[in-house]
Structures are given as structure tokens and as C-alpha cells.
N, C-alpha and C. Protein backbone atom coordinates (compact mmCIF):
# COMPACT_ATOMS: atom_id res chain seq x y z
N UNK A 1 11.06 16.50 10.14
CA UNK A 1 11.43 15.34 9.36
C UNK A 1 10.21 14.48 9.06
N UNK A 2 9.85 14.33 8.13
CA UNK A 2 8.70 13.25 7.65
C UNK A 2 9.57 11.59 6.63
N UNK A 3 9.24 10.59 7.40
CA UNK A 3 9.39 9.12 6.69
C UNK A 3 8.28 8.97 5.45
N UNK A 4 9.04 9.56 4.57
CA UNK A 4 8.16 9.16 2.74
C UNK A 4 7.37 7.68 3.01
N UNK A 5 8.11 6.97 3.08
CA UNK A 5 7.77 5.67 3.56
C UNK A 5 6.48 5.24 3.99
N UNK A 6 6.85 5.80 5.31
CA UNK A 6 5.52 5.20 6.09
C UNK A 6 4.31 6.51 5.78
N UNK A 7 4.50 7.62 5.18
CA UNK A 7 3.28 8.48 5.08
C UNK A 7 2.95 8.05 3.37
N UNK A 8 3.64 7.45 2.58
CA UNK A 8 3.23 6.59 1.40
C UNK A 8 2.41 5.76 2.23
N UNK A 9 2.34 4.61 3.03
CA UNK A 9 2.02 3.51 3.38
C UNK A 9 0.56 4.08 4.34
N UNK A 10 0.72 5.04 4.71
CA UNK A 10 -0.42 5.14 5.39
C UNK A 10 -1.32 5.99 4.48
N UNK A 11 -0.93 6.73 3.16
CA UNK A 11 -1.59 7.00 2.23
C UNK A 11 -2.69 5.80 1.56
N UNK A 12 -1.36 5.02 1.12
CA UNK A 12 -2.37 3.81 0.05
C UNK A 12 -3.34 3.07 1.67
N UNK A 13 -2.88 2.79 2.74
CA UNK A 13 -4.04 2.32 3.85
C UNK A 13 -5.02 2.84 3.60
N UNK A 14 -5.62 4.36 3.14
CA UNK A 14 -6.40 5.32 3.23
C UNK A 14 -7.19 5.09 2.14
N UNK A 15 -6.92 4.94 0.93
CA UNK A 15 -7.37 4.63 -0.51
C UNK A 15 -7.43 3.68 -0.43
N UNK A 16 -7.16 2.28 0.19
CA UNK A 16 -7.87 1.02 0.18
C UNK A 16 -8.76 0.96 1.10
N UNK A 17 -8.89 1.89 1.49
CA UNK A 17 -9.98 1.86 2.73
C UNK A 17 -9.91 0.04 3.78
N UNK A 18 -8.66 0.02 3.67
CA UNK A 18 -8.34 -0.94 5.10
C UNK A 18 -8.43 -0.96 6.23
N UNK A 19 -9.11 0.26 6.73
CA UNK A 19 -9.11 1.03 7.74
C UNK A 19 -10.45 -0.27 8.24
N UNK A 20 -11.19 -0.78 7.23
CA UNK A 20 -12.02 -1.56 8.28
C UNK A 20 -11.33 -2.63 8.39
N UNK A 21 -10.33 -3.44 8.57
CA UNK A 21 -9.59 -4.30 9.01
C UNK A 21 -9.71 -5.86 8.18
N UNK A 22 -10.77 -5.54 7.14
CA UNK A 22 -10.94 -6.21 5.95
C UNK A 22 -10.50 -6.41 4.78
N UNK A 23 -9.35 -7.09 4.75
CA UNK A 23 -8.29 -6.75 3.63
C UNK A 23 -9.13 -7.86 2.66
N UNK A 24 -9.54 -8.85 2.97
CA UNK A 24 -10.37 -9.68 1.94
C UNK A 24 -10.90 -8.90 0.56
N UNK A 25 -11.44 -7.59 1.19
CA UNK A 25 -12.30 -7.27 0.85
C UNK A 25 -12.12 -5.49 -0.34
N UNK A 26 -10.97 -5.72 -0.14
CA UNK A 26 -10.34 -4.70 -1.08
C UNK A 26 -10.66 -4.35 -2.27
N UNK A 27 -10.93 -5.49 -3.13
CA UNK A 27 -11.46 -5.28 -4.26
C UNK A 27 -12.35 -4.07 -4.32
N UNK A 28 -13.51 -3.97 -3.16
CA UNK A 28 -14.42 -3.85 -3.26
C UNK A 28 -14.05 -1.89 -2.85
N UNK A 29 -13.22 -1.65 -1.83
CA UNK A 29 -12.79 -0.39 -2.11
C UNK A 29 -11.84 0.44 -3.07
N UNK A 30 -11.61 -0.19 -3.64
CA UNK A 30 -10.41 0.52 -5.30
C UNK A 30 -11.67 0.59 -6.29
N UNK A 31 -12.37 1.65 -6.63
CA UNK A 31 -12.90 1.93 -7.80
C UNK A 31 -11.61 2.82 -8.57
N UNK A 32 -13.02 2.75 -9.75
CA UNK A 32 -12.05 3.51 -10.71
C UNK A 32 -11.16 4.91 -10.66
N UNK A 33 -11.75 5.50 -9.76
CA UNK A 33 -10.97 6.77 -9.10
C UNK A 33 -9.85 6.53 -8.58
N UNK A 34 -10.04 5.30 -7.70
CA UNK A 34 -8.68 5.05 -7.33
C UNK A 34 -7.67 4.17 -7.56
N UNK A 35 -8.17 3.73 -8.89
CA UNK A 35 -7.00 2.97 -9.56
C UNK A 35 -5.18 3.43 -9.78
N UNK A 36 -5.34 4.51 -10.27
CA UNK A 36 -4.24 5.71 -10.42
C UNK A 36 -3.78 5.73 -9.09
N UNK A 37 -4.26 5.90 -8.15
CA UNK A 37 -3.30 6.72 -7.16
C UNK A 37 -2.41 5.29 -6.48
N UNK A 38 -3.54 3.93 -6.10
CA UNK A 38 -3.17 2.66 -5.73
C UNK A 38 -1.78 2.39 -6.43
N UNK A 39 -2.21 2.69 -8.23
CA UNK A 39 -0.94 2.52 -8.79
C UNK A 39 0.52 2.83 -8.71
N UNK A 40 -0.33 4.50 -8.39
CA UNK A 40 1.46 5.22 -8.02
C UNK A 40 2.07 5.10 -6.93
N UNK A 41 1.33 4.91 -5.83
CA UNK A 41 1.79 4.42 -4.57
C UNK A 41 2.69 3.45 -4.49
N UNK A 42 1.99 2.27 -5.08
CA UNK A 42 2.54 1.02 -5.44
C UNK A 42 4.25 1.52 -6.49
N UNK A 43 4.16 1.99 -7.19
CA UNK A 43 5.19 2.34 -7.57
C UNK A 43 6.57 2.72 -6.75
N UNK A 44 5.51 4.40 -6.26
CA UNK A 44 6.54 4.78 -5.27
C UNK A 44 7.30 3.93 -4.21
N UNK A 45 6.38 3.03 -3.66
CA UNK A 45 7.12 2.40 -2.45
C UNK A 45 8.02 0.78 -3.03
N UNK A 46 7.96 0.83 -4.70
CA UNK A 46 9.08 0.28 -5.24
C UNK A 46 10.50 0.95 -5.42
N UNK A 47 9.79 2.21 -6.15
CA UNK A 47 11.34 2.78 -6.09
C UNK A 47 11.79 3.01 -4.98
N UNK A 48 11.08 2.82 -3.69
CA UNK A 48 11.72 3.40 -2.39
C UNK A 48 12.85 2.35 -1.84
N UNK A 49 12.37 0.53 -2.32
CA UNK A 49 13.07 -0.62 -2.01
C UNK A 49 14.17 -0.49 -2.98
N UNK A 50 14.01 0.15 -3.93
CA UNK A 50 15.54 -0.24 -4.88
C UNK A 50 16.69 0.08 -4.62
N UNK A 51 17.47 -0.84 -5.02
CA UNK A 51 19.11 -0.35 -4.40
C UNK A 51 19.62 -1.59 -3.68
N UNK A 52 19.39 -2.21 -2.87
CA UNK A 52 18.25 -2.76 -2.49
C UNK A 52 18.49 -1.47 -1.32
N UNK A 53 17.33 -0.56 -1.23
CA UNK A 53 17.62 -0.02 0.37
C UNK A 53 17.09 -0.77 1.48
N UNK A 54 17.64 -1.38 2.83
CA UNK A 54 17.22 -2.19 3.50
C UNK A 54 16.49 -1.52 4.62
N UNK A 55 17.00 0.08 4.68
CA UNK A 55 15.79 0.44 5.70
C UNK A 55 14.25 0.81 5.20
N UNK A 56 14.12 1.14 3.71
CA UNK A 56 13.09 1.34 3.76
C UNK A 56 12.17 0.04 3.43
N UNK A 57 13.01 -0.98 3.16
CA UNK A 57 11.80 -2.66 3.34
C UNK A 57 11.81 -2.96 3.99
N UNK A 58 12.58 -2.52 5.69
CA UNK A 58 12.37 -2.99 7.01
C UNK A 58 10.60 -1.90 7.13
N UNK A 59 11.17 -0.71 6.83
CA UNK A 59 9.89 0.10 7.10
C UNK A 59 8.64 -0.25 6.22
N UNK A 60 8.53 -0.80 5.72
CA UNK A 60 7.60 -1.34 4.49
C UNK A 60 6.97 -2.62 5.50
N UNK A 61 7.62 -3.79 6.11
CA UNK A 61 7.29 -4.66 6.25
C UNK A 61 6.77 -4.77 7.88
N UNK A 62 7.54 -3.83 8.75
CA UNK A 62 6.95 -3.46 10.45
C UNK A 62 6.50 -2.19 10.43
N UNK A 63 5.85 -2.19 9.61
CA UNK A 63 5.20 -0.34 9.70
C UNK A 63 3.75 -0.60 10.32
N UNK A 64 2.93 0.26 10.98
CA UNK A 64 1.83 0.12 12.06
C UNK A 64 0.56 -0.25 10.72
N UNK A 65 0.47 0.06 9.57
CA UNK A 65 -0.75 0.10 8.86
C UNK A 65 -0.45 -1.48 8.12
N UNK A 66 0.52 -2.24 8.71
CA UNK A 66 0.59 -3.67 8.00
C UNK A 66 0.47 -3.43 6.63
N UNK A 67 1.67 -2.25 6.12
CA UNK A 67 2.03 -2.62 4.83
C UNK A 67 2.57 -3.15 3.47
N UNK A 68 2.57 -4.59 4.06
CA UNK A 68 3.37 -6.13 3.60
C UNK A 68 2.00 -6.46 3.36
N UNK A 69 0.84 -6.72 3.79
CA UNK A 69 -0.56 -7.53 4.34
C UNK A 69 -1.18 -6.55 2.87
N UNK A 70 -0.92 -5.23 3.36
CA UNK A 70 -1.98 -4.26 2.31
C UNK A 70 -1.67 -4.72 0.48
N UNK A 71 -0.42 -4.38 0.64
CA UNK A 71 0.55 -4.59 -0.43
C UNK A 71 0.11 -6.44 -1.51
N UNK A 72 0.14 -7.38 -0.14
CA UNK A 72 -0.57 -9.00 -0.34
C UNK A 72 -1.25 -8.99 -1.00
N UNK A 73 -2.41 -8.28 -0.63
CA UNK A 73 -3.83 -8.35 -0.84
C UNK A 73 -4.24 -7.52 -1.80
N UNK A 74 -3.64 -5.79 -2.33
CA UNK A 74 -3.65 -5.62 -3.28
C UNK A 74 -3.46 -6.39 -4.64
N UNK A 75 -2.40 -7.47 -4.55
CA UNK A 75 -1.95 -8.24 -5.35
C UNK A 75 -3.10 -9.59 -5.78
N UNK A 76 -2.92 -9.75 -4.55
CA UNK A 76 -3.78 -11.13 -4.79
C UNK A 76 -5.37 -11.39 -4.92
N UNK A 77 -6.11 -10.24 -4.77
CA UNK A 77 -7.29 -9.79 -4.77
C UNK A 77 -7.58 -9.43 -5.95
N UNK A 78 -9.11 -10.10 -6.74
CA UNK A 78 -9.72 -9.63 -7.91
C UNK A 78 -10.15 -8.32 -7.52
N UNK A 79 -9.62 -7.27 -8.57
CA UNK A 79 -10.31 -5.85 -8.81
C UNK A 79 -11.21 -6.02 -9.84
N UNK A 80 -12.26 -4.82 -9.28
CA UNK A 80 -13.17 -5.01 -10.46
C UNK A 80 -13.72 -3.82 -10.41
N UNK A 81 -13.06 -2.91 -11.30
CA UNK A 81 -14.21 -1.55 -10.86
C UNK A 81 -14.83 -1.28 -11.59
């Protein structure tokens, strides 16, 4: 059994390279290569909330790679690639 969910969530962790615990600083890991994938991720783990499904935005929001925080900061962070 694999959780889409949380192996989405620990995907886009991977491509934002959050892994250094620097979410400030995101901008600075999304180049243009990884614009696309950030995107579809981001997608996917929309269609995963719709409906509303409530387990997978419980799993979205207490998942181990703090993907509520990743998700934040994608948002609120100037990209610039």
C-alpha cells in the first residue's frame, strides 16, 4: 500500500530542496526545470483535497515533511528563475 499523499508531499519536499530546513529560501531552489513538476504536484495534492476529502488535508497538514509550511512558502515566496 503506498499514501499518494504523503509520497506527493515528500516528492515536491525534494524539488524544493527544503531538505535544508530553509523554506525562506525557496525561491532560490525552483529553477526553471522545476517549475513544471512544483506545478503538478501542487495540482495533484489539490485534486487530492477535493470533495472536500478530509483525510487527505489531515495528511497534507500533519505529514513529517511540513507540507502546509512547504505549500506557504511556495505561495508566498518571490520565484525567479
Amino acid at each position: 500500500n503506498y499514501n499518494l499523499v504523503c509520497e506527493t508531499l515528500k516528492f515536491l519536499d525534494a524539488v524544493c530542496g527544503s531538505q535544508t530546513g530553509l523554506l525562506g529560501l525557496l525561491g532560490n531552489y525552483i529553477n526553471e526545470d522545476k517549475v513544471d513538476l512544483t506545478n503538478q504536484a501542487l495540482i495533484t495534492l489539490t485534486e487530492y483535497c477535493q470533495g472536500p476529502c478530509h483525510d487527505n488535508q489531515d495528511a497534507i497538514v500533519n505529514h513529517e515533511s511540513n507540507g502546509i509550511d512547504i505549500i506557504i512558502a511556495i505561495v508566498l515566496n518571490d520565484m525567479t528563475p
